[in-house]
N, C-alpha and C. Protein backbone atom coordinates (compact mmCIF):
# COMPACT_ATOMS: atom_id res chain seq x y z
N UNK A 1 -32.47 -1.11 -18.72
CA UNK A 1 -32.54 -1.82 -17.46
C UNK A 1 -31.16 -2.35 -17.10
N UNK A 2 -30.93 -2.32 -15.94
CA UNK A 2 -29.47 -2.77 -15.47
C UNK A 2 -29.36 -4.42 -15.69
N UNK A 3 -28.19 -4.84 -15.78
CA UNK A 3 -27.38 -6.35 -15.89
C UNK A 3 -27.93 -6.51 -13.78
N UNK A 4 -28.06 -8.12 -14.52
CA UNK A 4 -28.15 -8.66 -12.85
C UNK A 4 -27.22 -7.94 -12.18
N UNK A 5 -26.66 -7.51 -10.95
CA UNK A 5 -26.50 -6.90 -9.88
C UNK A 5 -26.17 -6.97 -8.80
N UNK A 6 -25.25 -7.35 -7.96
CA UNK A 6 -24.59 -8.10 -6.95
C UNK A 6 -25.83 -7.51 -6.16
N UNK A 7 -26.20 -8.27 -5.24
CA UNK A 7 -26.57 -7.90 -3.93
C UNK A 7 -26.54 -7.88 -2.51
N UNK A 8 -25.87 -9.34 -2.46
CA UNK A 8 -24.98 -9.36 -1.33
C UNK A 8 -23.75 -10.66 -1.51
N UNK A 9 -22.89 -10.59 -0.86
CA UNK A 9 -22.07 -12.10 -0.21
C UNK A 9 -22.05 -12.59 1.02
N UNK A 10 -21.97 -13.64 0.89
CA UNK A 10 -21.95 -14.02 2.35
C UNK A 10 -21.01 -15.14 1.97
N UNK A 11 -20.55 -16.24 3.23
CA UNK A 11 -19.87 -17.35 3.14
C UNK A 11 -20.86 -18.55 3.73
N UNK A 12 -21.01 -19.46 2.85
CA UNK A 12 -22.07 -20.43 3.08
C UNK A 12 -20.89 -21.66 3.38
N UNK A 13 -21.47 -22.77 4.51
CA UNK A 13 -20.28 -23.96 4.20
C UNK A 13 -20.80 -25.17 3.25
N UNK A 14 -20.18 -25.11 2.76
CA UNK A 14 -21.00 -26.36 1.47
C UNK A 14 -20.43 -27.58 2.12
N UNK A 15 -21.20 -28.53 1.37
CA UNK A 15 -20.65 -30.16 2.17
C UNK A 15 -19.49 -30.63 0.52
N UNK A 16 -18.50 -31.26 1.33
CA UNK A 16 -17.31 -31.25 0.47
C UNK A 16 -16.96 -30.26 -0.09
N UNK A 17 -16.92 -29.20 0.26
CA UNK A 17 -16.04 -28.57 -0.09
C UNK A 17 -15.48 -27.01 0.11
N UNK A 18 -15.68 -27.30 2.00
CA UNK A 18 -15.06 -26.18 2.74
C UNK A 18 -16.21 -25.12 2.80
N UNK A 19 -15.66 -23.54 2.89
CA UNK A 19 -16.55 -23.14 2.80
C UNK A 19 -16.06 -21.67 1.40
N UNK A 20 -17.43 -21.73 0.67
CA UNK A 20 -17.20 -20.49 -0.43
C UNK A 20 -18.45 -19.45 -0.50
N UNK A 21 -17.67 -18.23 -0.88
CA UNK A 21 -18.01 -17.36 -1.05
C UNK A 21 -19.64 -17.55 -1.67
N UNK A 22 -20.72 -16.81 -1.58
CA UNK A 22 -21.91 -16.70 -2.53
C UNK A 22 -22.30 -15.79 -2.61
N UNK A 23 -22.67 -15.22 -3.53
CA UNK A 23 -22.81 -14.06 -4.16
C UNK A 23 -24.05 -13.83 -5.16
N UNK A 24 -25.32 -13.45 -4.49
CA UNK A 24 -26.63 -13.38 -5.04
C UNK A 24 -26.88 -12.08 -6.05
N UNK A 25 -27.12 -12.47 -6.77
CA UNK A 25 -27.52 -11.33 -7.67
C UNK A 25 -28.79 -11.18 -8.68
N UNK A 26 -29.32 -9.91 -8.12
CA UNK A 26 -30.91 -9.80 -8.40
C UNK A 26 -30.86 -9.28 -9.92
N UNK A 27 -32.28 -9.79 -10.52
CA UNK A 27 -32.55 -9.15 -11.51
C UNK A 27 -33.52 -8.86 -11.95
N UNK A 28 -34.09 -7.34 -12.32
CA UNK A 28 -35.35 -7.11 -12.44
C UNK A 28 -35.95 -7.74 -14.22
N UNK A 29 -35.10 -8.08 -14.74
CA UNK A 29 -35.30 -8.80 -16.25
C UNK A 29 -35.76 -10.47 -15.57
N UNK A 30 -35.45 -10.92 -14.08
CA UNK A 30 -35.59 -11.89 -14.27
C UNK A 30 -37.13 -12.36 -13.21
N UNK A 31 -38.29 -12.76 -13.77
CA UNK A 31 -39.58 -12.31 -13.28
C UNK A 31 -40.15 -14.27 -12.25
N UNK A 32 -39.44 -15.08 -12.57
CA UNK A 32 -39.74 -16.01 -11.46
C UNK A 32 -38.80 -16.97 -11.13
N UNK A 33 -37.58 -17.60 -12.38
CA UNK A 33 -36.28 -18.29 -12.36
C UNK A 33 -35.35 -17.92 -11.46
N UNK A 34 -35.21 -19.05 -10.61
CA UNK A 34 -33.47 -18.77 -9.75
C UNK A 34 -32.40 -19.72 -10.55
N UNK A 35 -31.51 -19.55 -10.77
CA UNK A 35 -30.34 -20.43 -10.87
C UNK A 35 -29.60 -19.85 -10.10
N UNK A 36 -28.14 -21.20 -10.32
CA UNK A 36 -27.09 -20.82 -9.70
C UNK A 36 -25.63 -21.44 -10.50
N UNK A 37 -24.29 -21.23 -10.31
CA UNK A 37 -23.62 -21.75 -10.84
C UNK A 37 -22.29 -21.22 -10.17
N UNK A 38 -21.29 -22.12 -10.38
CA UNK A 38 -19.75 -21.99 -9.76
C UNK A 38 -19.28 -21.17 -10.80
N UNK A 39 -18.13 -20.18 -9.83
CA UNK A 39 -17.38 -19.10 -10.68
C UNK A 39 -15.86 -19.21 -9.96
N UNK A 40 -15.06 -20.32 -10.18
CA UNK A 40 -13.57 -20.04 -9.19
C UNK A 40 -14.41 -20.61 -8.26
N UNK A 41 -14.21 -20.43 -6.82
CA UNK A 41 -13.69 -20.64 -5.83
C UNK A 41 -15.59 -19.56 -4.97
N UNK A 42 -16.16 -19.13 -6.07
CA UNK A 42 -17.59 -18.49 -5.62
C UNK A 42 -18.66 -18.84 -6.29
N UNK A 43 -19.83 -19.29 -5.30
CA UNK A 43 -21.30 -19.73 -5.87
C UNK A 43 -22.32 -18.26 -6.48
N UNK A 44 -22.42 -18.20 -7.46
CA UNK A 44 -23.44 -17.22 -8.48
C UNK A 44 -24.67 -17.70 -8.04
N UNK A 45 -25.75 -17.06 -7.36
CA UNK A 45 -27.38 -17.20 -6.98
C UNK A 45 -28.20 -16.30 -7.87
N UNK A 46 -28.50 -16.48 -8.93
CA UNK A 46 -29.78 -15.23 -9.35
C UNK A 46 -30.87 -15.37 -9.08
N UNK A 47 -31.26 -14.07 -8.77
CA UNK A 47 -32.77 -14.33 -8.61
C UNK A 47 -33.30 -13.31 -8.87
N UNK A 48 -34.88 -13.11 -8.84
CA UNK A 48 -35.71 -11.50 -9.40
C UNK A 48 -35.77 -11.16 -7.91
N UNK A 49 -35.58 -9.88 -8.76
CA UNK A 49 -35.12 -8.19 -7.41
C UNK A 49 -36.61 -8.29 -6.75
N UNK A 50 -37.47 -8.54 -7.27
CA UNK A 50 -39.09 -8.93 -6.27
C UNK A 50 -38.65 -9.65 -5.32
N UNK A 51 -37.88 -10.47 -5.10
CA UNK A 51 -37.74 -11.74 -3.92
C UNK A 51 -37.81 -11.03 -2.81
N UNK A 52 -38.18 -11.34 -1.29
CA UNK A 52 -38.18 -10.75 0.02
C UNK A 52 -36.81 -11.80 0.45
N UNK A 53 -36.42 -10.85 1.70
CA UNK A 53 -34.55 -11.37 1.97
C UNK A 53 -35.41 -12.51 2.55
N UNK A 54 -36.45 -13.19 3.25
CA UNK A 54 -36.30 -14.34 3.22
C UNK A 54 -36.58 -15.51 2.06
N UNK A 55 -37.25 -15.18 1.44
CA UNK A 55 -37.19 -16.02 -0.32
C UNK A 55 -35.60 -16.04 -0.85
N UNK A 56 -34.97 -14.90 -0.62
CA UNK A 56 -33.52 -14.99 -0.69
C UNK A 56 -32.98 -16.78 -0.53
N UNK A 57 -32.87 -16.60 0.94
CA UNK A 57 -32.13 -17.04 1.84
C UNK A 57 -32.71 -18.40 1.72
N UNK A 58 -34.16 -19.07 1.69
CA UNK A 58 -34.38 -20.01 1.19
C UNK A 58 -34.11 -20.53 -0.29
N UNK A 59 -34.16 -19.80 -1.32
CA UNK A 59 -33.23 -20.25 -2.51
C UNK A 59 -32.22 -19.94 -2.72
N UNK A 60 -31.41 -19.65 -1.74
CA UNK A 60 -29.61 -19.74 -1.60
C UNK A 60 -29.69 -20.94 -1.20
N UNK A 61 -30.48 -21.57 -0.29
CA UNK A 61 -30.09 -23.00 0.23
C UNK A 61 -30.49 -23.87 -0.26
N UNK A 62 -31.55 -23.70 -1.29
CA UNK A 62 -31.95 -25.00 -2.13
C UNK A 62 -31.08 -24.84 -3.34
N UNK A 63 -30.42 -23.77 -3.70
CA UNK A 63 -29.60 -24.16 -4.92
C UNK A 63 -28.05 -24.84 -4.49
N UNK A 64 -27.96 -24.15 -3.24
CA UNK A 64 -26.46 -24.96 -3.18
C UNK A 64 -26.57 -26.22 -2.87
N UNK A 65 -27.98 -26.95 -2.20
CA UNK A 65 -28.00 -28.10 -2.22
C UNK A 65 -27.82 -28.76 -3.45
N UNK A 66 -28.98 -27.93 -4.12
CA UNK A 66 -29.02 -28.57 -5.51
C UNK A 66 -27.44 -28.87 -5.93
N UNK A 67 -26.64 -27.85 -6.46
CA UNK A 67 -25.67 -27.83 -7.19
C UNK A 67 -24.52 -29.07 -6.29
N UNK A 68 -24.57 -29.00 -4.96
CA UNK A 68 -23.84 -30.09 -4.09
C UNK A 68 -24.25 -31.31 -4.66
N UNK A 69 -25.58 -31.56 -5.25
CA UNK A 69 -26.10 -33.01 -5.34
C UNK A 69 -25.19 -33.36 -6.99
N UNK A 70 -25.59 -32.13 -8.03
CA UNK A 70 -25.07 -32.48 -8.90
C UNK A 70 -23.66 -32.72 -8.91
N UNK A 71 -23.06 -32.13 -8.13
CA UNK A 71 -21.47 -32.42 -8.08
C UNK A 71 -21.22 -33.83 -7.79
N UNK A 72 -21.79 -34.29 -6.37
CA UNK A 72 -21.52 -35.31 -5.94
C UNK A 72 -22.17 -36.57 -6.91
N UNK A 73 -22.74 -36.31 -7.61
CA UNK A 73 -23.03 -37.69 -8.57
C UNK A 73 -22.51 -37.35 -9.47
N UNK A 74 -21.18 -36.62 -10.31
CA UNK A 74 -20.10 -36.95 -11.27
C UNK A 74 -19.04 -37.44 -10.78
N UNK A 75 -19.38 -38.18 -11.62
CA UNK A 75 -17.96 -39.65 -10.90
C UNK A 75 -17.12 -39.37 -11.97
N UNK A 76 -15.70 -38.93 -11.31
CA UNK A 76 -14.37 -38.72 -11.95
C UNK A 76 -13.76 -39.81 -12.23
N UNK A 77 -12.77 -39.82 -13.09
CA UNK A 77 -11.94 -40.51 -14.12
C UNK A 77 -10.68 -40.77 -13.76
N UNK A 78 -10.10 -41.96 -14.10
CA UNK A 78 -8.87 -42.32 -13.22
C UNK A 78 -8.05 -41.23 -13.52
N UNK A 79 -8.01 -40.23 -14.58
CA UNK A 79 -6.53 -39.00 -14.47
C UNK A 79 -7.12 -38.13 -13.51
N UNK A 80 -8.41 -38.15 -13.86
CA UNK A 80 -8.65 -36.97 -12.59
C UNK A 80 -8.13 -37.23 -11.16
N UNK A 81 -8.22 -38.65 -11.41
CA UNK A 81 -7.35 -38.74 -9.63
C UNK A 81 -6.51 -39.18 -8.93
N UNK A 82 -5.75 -39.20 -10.32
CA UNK A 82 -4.63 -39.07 -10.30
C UNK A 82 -4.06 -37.71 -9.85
N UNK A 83 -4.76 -36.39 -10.82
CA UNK A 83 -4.70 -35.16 -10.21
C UNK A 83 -4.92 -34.92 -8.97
N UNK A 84 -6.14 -35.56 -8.51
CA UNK A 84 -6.69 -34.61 -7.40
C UNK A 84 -5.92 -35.44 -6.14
N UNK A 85 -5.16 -36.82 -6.12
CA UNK A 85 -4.05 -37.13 -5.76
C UNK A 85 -2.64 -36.30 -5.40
N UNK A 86 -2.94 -35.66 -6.56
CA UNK A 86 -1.01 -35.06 -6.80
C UNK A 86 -1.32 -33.50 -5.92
N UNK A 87 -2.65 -33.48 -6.18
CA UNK A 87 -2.93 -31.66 -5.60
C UNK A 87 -3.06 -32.05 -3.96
N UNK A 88 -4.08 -33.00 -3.47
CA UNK A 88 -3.97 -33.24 -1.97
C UNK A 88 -2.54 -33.56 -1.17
N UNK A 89 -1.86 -34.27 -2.15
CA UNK A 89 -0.40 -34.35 -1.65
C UNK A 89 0.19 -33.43 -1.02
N UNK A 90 0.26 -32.16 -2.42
CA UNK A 90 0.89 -30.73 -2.20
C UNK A 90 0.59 -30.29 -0.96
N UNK A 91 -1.02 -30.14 -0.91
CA UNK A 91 -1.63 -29.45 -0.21
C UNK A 91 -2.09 -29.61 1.45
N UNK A 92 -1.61 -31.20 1.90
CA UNK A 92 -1.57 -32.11 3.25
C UNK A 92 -0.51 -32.91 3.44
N UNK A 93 0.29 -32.78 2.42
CA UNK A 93 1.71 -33.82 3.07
C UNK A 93 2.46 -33.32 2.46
N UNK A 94 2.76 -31.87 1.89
CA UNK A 94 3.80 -31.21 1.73
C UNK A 94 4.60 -32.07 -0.04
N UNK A 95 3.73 -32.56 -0.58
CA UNK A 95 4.23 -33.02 -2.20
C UNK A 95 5.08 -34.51 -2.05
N UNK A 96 5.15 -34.33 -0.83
CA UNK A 96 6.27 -35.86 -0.25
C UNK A 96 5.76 -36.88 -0.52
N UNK A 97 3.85 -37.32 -0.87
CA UNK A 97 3.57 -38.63 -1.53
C UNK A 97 3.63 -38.43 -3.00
N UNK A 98 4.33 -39.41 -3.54
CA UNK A 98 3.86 -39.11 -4.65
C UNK A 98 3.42 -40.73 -5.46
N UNK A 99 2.25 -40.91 -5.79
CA UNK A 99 1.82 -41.86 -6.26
C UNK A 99 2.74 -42.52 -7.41
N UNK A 100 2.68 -44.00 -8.03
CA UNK A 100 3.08 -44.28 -9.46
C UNK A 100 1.42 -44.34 -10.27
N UNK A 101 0.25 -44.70 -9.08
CA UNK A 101 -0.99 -44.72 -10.27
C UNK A 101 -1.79 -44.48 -9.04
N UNK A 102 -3.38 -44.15 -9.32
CA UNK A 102 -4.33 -44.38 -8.46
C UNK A 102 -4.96 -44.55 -9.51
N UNK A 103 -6.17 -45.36 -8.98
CA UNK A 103 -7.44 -45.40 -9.89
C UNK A 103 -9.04 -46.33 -9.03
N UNK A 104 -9.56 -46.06 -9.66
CA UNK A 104 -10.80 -46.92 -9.32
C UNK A 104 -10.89 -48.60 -9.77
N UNK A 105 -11.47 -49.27 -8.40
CA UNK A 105 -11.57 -50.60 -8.68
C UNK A 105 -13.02 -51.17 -7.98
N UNK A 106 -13.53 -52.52 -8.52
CA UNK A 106 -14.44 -52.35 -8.48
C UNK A 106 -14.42 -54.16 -7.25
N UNK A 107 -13.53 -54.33 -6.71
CA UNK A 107 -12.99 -56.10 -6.14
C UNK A 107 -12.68 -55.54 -4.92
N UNK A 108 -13.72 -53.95 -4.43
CA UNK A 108 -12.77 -54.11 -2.94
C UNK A 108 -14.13 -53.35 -2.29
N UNK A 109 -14.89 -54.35 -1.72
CA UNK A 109 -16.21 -54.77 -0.69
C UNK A 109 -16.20 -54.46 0.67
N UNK A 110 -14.78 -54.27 0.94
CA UNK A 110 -14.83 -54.23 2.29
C UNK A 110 -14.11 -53.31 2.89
N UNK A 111 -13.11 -52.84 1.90
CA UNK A 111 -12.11 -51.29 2.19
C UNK A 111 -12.91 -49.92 1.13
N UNK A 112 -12.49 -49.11 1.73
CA UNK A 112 -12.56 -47.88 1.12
C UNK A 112 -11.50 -47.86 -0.30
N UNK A 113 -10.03 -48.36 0.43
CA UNK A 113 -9.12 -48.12 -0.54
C UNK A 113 -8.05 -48.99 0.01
N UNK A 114 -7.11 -49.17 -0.64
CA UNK A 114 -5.73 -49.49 -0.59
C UNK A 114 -4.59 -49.14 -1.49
N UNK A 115 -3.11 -49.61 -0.54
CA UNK A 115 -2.29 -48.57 -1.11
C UNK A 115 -0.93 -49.54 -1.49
N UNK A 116 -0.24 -50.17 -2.16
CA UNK A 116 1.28 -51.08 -1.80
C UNK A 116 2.05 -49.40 -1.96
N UNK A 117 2.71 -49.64 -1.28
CA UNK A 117 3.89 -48.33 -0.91
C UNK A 117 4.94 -48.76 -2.71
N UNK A 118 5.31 -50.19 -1.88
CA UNK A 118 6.40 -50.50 -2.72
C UNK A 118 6.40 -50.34 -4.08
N UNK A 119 5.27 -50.60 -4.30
CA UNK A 119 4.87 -49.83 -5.97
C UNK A 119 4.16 -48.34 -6.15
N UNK A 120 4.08 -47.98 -5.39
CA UNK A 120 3.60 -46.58 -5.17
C UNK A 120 2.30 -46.53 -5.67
N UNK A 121 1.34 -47.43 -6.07
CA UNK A 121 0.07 -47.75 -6.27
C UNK A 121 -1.17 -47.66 -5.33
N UNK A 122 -2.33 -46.71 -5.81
CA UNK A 122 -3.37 -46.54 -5.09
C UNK A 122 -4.57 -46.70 -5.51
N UNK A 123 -5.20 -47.79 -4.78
CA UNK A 123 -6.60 -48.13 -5.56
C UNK A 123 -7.95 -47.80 -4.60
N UNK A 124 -8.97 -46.86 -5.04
CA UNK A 124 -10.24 -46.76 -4.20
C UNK A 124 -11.20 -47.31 -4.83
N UNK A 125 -12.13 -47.53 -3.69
CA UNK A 125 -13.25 -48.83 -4.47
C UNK A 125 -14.10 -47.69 -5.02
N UNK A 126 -14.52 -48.66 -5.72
CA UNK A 126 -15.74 -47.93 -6.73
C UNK A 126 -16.99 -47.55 -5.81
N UNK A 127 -17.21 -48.19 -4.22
CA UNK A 127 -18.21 -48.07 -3.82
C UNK A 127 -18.14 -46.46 -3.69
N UNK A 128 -17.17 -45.49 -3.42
CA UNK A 128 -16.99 -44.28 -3.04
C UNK A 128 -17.34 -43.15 -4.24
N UNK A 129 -17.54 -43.67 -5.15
CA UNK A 129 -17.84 -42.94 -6.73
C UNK A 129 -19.20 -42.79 -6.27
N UNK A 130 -19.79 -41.46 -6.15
CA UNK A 130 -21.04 -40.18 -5.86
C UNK A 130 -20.88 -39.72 -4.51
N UNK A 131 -19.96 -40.35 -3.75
CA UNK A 131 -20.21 -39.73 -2.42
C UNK A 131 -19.56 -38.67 -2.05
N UNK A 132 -19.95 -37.69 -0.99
CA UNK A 132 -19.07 -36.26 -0.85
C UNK A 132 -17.68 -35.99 -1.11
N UNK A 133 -17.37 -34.70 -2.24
CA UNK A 133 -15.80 -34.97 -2.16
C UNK A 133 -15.15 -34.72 -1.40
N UNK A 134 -15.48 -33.87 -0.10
CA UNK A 134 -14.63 -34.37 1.14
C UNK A 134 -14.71 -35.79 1.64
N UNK A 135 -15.32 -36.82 1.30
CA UNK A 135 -15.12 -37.88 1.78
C UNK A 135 -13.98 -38.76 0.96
N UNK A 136 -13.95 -38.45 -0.33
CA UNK A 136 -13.12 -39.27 -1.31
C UNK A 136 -12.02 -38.47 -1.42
N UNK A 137 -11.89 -37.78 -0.79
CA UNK A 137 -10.49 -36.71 -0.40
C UNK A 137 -9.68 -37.51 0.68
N UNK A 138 -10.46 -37.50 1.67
CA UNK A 138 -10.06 -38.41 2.90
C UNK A 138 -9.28 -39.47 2.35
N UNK A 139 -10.13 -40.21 1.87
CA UNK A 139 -9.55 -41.54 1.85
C UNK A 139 -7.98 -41.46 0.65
N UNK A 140 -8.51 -40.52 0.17
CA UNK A 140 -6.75 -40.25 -1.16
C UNK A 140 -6.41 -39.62 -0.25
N UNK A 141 -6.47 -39.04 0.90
CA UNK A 141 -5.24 -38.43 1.39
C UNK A 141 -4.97 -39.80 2.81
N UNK A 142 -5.76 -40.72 2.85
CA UNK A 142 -5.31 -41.29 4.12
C UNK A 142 -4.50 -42.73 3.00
N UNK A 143 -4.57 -42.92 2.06
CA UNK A 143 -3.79 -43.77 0.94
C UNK A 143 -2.45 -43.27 0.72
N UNK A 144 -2.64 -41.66 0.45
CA UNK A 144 -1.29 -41.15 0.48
C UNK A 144 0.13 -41.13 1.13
N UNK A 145 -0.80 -40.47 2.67
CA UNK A 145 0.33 -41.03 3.88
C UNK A 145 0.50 -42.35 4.15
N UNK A 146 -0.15 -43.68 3.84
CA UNK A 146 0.51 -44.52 3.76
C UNK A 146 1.55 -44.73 3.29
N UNK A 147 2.00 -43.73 1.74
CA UNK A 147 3.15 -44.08 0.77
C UNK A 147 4.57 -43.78 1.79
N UNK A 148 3.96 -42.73 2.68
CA UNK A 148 4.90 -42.00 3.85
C UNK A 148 5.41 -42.90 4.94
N UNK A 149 3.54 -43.70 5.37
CA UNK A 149 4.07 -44.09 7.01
C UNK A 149 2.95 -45.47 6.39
N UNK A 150 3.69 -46.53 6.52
CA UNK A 150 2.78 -47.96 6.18
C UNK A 150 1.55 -49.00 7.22
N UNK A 151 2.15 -48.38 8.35
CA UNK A 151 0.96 -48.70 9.42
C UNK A 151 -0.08 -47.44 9.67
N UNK A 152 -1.01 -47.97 10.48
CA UNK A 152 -1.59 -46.99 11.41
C UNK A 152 -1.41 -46.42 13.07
N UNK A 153 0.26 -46.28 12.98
CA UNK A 153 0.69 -45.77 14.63
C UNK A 153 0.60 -43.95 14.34
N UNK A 154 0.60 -43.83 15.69
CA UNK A 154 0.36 -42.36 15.78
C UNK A 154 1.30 -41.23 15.00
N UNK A 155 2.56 -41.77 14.30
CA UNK A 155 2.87 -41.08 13.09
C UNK A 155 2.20 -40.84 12.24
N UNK A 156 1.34 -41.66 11.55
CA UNK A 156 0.22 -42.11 10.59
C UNK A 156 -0.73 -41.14 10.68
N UNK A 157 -1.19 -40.96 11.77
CA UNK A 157 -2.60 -39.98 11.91
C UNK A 157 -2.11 -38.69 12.11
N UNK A 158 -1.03 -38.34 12.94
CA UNK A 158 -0.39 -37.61 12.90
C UNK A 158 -0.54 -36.79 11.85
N UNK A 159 0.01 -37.07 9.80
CA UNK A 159 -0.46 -36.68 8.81
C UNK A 159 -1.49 -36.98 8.51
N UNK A 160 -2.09 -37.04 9.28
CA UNK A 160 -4.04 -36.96 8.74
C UNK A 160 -4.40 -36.11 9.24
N UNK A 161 -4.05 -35.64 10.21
CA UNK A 161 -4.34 -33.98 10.92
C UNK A 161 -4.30 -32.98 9.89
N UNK A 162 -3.90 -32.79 9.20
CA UNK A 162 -3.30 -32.09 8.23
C UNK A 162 -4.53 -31.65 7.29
N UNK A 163 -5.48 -32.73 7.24
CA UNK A 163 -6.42 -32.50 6.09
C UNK A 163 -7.67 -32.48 7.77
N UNK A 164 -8.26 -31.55 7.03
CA UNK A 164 -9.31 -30.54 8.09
C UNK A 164 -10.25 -31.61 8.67
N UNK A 165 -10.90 -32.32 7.52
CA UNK A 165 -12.31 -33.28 7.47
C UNK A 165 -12.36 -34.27 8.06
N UNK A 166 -10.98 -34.78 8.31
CA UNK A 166 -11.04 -36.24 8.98
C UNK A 166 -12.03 -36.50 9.72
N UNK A 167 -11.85 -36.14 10.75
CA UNK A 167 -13.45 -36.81 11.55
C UNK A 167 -14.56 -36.82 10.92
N UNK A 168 -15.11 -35.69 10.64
CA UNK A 168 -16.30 -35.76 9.21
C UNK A 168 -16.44 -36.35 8.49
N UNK A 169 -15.05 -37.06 7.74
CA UNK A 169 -15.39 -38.17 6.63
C UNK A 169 -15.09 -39.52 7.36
N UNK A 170 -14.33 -39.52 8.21
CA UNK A 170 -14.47 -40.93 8.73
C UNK A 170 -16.00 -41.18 9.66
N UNK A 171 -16.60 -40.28 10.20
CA UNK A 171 -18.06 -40.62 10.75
C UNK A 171 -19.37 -40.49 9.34
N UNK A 172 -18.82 -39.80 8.10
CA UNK A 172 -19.56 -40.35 6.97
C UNK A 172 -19.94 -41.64 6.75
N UNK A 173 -18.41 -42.09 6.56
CA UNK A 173 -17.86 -43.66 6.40
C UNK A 173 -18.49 -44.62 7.10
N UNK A 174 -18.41 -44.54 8.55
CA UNK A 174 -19.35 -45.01 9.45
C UNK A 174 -20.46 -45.34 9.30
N UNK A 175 -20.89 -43.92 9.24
CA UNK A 175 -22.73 -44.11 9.25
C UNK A 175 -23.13 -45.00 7.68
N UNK A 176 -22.31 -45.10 6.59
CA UNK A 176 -22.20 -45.48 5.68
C UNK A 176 -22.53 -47.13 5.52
N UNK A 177 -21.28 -47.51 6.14
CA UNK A 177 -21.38 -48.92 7.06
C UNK A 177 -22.17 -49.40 7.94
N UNK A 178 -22.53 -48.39 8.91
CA UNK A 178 -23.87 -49.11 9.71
C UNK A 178 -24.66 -49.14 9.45
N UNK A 179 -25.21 -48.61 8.10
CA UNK A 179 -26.54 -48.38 7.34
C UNK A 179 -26.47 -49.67 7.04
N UNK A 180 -25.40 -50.16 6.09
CA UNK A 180 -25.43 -51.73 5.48
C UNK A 180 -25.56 -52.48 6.16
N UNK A 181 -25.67 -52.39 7.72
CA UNK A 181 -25.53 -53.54 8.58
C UNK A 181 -27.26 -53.61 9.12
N UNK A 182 -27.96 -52.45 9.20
CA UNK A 182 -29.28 -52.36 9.17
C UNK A 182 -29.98 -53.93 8.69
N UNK A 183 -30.71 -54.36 9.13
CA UNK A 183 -32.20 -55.12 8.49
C UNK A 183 -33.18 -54.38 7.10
N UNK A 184 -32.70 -55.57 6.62
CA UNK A 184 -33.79 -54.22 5.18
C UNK A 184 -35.05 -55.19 5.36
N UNK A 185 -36.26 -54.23 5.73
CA UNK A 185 -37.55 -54.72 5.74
C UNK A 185 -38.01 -55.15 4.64
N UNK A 186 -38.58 -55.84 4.33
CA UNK A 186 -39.39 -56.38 3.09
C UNK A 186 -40.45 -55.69 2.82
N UNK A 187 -40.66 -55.15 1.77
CA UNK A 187 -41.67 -53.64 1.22
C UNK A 187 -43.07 -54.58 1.10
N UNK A 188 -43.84 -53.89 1.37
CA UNK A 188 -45.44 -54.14 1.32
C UNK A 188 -45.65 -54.39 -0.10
N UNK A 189 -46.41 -55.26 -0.29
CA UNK A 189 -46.99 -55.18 -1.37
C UNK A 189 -47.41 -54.03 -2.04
N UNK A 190 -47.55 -54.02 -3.46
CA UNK A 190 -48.32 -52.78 -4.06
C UNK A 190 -47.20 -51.60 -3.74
N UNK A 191 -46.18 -51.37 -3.00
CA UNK A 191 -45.00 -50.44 -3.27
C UNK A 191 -44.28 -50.42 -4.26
């Protein structure tokens, strides 16, 4: 019997994180299990060669949700972002920020993040640990160009153009905030 089996690709847009390749592949060894898993820069879908292209297409979209959910609830480690700092730099402000530290803090309620230039220091609140990594991209890359430009005048945003998501993660952010500002009803009894 043949090895699972490409069957098609397509380009799906995932949330945080642009859009990648997916690449389903059937298998007649495999009689009711779908998984899925990252390969580089492409999402792996298996599934049994019985599936109809719309059973396809509905468990292409519940696994990349799935696998989006698991991503977004591993909360990275201050080197990691330190890295993923030094790589957004490269990759939206041309390597020209370059941090002395970033890390996670847990004393900041009311910002996303902050940045002192003069020490080249960058701190994001802990509230942002599970949320989309295009959103915690944003904010390390809008910390960054501060190291560049220390206000918010139209130089400032200027290098925020640069990184694709902005509007997307700043209306995340938003809706984020106006949620907290909501009335929380008091649950019924027996809930």
């Amino acid at each position: 019997m043949p090895a699972d089996r490409p069957h098609s690709t397509t380009s799906q847009p995932l949330r945080g994180s642009g859009t990648r390749a997916v690449e389903v592949r059937r298998s007649a060894r495999r009689s009711r299990t779908v998984s899925a898993y990252r390969e580089g820069d492409r999402t792996i879908v298996l599934i049994p060669a019985r599936m109809s292209e719309a059973e396809e297409q509905r468990w292409v979209t519940v696994m990349l949700d799935k696998l989006a959910a698991q991503e977004s609830k591993r909360i990275i480690g201050d080197l990691e972002l330190v890295e993923r700092a030094e790589r957004l730099s490269a990759q939206y402000l041309d390597g020209r920020a370059r941090p002395a530290s970033v890390r996670w803090v847990t004393n900041q309620n009311t910002r996303w993040g902050s940045c002192t230039p003069a020490e080249g220091s960058i701190r994001l609140s802990h509230r942002l640990q599970g949320m989309p990594e295009y959103v915690v991209d944003y904010v390390l890359v809008h910390e960054l160009a501060h190291l560049l430009v220390p206000g918010h005048g139209p130089r400032f945003w200027r290098l925020l153009e640069a990184y694709p998501r902005t509007e997307r993660a700043r209306g995340y952010l938003e809706g984020v905030v106006a949620a907290d500002r909501l009335p929380h009803l008091p649950t019924a009894r027996g809930e």
